[in-house]
Protein backbone atom coordinates (compact mmCIF):
# COMPACT_ATOMS: atom_id res chain seq x y z
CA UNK A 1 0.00 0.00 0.00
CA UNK A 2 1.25 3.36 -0.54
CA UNK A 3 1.86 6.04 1.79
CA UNK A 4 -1.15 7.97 -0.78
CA UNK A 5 -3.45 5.50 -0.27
CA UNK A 6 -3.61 5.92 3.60
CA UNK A 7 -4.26 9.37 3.54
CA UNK A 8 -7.64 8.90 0.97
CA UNK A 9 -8.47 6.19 3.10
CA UNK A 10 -8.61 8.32 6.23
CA UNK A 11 -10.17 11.13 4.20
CA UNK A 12 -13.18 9.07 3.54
CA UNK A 13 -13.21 7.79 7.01
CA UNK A 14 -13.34 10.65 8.55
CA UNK A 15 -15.69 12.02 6.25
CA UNK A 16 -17.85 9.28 7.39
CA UNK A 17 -17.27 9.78 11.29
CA UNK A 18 -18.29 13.30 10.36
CA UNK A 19 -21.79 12.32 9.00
CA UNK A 20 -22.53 10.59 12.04
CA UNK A 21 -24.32 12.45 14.75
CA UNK A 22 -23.49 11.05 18.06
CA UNK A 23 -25.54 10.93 20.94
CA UNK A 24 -25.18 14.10 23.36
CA UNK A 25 -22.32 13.94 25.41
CA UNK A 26 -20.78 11.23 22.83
CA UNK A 27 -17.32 11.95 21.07
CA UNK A 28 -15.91 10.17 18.06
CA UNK A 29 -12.35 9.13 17.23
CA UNK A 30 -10.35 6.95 14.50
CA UNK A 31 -7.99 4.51 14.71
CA UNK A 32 -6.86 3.00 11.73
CA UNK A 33 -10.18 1.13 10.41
CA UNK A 34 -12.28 1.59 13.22
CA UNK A 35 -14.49 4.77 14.82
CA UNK A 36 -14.44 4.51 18.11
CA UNK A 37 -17.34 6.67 19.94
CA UNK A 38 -16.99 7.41 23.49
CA UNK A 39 -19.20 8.60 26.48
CA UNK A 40 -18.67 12.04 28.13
CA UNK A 41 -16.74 12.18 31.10
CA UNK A 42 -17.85 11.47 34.97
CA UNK A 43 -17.79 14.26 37.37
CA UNK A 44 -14.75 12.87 38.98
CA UNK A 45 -12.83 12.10 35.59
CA UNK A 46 -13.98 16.06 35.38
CA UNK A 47 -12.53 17.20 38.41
CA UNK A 48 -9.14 15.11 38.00
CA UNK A 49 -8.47 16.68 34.76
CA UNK A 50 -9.57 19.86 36.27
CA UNK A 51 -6.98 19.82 39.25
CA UNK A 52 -4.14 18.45 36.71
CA UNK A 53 -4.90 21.38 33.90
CA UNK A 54 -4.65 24.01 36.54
CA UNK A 55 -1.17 22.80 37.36
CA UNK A 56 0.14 22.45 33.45
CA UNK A 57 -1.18 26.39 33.37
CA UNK A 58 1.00 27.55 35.90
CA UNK A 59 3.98 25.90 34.36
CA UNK A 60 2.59 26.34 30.42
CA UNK A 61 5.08 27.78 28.31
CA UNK A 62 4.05 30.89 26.40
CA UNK A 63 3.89 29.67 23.14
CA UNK A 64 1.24 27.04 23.61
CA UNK A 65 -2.01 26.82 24.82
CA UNK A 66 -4.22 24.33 26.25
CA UNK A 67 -7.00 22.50 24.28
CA UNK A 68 -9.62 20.16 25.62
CA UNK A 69 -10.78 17.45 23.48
CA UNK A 70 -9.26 18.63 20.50
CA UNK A 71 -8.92 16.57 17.52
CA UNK A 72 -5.17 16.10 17.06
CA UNK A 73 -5.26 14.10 13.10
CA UNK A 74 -2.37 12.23 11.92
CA UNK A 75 -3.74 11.36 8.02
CA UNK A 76 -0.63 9.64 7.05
CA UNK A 77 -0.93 6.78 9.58
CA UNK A 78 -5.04 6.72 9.75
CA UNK A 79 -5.55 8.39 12.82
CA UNK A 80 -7.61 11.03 14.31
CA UNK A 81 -7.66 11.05 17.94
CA UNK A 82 -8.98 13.33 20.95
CA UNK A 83 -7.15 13.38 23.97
CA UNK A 84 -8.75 14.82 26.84
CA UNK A 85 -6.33 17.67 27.10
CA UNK A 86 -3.51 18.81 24.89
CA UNK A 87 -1.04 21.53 24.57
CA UNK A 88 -0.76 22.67 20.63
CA UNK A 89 1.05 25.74 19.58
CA UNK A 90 -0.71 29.59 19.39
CA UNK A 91 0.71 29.31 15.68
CA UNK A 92 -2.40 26.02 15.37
CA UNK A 93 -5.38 28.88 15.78
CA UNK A 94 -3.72 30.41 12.25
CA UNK A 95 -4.27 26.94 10.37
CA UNK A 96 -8.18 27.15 11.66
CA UNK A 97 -10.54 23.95 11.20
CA UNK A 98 -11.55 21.97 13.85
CA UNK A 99 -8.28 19.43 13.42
CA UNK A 100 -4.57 20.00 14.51
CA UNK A 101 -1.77 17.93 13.07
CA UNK A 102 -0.86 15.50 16.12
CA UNK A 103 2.81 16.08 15.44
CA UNK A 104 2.43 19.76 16.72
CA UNK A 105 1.16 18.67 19.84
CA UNK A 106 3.62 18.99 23.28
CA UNK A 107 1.40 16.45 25.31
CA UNK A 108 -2.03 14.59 25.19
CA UNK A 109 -3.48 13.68 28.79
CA UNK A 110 -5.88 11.15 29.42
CA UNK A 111 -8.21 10.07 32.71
CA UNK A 112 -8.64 6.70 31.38
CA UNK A 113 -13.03 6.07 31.11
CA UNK A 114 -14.36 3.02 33.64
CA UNK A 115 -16.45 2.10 30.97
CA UNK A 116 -13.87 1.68 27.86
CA UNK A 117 -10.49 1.56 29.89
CA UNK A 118 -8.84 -0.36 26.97
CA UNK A 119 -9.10 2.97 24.56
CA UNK A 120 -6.87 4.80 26.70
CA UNK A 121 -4.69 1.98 27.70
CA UNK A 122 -4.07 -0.36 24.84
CA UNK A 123 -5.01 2.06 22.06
CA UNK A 124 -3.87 5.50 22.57
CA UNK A 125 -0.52 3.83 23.75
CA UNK A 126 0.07 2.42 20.23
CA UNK A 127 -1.35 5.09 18.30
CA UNK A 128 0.04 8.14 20.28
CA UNK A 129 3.93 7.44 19.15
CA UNK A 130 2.99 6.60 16.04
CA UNK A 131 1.37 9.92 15.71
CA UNK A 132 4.72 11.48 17.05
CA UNK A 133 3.11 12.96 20.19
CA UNK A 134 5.89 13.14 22.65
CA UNK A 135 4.33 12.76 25.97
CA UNK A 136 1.06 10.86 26.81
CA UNK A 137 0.64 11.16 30.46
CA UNK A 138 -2.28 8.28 31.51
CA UNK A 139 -4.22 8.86 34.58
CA UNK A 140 -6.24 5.58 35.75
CA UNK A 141 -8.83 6.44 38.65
CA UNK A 142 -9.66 2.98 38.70
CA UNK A 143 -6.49 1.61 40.82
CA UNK A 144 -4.89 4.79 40.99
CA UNK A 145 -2.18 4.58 38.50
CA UNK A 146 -0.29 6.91 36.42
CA UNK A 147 1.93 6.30 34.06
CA UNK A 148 4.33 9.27 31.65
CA UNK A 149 5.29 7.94 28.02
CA UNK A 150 7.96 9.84 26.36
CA UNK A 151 10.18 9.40 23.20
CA UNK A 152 7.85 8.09 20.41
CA UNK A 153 9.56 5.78 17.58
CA UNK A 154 7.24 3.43 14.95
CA UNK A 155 7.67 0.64 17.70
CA UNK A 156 6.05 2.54 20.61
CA UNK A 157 7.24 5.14 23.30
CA UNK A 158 10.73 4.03 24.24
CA UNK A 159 10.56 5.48 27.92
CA UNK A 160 8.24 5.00 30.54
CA UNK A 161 8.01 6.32 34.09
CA UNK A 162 5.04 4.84 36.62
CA UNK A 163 3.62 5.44 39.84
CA UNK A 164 0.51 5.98 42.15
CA UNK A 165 -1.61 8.26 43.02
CA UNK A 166 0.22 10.58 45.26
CA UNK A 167 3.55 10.55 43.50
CA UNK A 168 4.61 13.33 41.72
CA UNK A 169 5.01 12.71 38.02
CA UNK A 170 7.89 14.18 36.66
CA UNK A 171 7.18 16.14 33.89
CA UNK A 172 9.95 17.27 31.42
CA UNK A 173 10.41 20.14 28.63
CA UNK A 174 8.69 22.06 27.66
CA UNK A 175 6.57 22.24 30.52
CA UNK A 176 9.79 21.07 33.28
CA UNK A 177 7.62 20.83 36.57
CA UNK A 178 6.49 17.72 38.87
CA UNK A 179 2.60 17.42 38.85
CA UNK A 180 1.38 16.68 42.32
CA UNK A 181 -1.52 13.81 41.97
CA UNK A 182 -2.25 13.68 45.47
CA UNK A 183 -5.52 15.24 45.46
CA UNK A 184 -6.75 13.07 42.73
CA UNK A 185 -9.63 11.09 43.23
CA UNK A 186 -10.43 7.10 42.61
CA UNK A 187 -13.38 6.11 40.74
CA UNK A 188 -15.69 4.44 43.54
CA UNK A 189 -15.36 0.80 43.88
């Protein structure tokens, strides 16, 4: 297949994922072959990311901004995904659209969902460094985990850095800071 052929295919993909009208609340992302629609957040997956975007903002660096649930597209590998918050560049708001090329992104962040955990855990870990995003940070309210991916290659992110709730994740360029995650909150049992 050539590298022309993936970017049609995604084309009309997402072309079709765009006809769709999802239920309220419901967000829609492609991997590859497959749309994958999602429910909206809880009110705790809300107030995690709440407590952890207030802490990238005081450490942000001035050419970026934040974005939540933006669609970060990466046409030349099949992939549009949605993180729920990114960093992209000012210079993004220039290109307009409702899509940013994933490669400009500095971060995506997810609070993995109790009701499609795999999405954030098996999926976004493969397609994220194959979209060249350089740091996925994964926050799991369901046992408390967190887990930083860095240095994307084809194969997968090639470092890794875990820990529990309560640890500080250390966070390197652009943003340089350690995010404290002890006032995160479990999903109930």
């Amino acid at each position: 297949m050539s590298e022309f052929q993936i970017p049609e295919r995604h084309a009309r993909l997402l072309a079709y994922a765009e006809s769709l009208t999802p239920p309220a609340g419901w967000k829609i992302e492609i991997s590859g072959d497959e749309i994958i629609m999602t429910a909206g957040p809880s009110v705790i997956h809300q107030r995690n990311l709440l407590l952890i975007r207030r802490q990238f903002e005081a450490h942000e660096p001035t050419d970026l901004m934040p974005s939540e649930n933006t669609d970060l597209a990466s046409p030349n590998v099949g992939k549009l995904r949605n993180p729920d918050l990114t960093y992209i560049p000012l210079s993004a708001l220039e290109e307009g659209g409702n899509q940013v090329p994933a490669e400009q992104a500095a971060i995506a962040v997810e609070i993995v969902s109790p009701s499609n955990p795999e999405n954030d855990l098996v999926g976004k870990v493969r397609d994220y460094p194959l979209m060249a995003i350089p740091l996925y940070l994964l926050i799991d309210p369901r046992e408390g985990d967190l887990t930083l991916y860095a240095e994307p290659s084809d194969s997968g992110y090639r470092w890794r850095w875990n820990g529990k709730f309560g640890d500080p994740v250390p966070l390197p360029a652009p943003f340089g800071f350690e995010l404290a995650t002890d006032a995160l909150l479990r999903y109930p049992a």
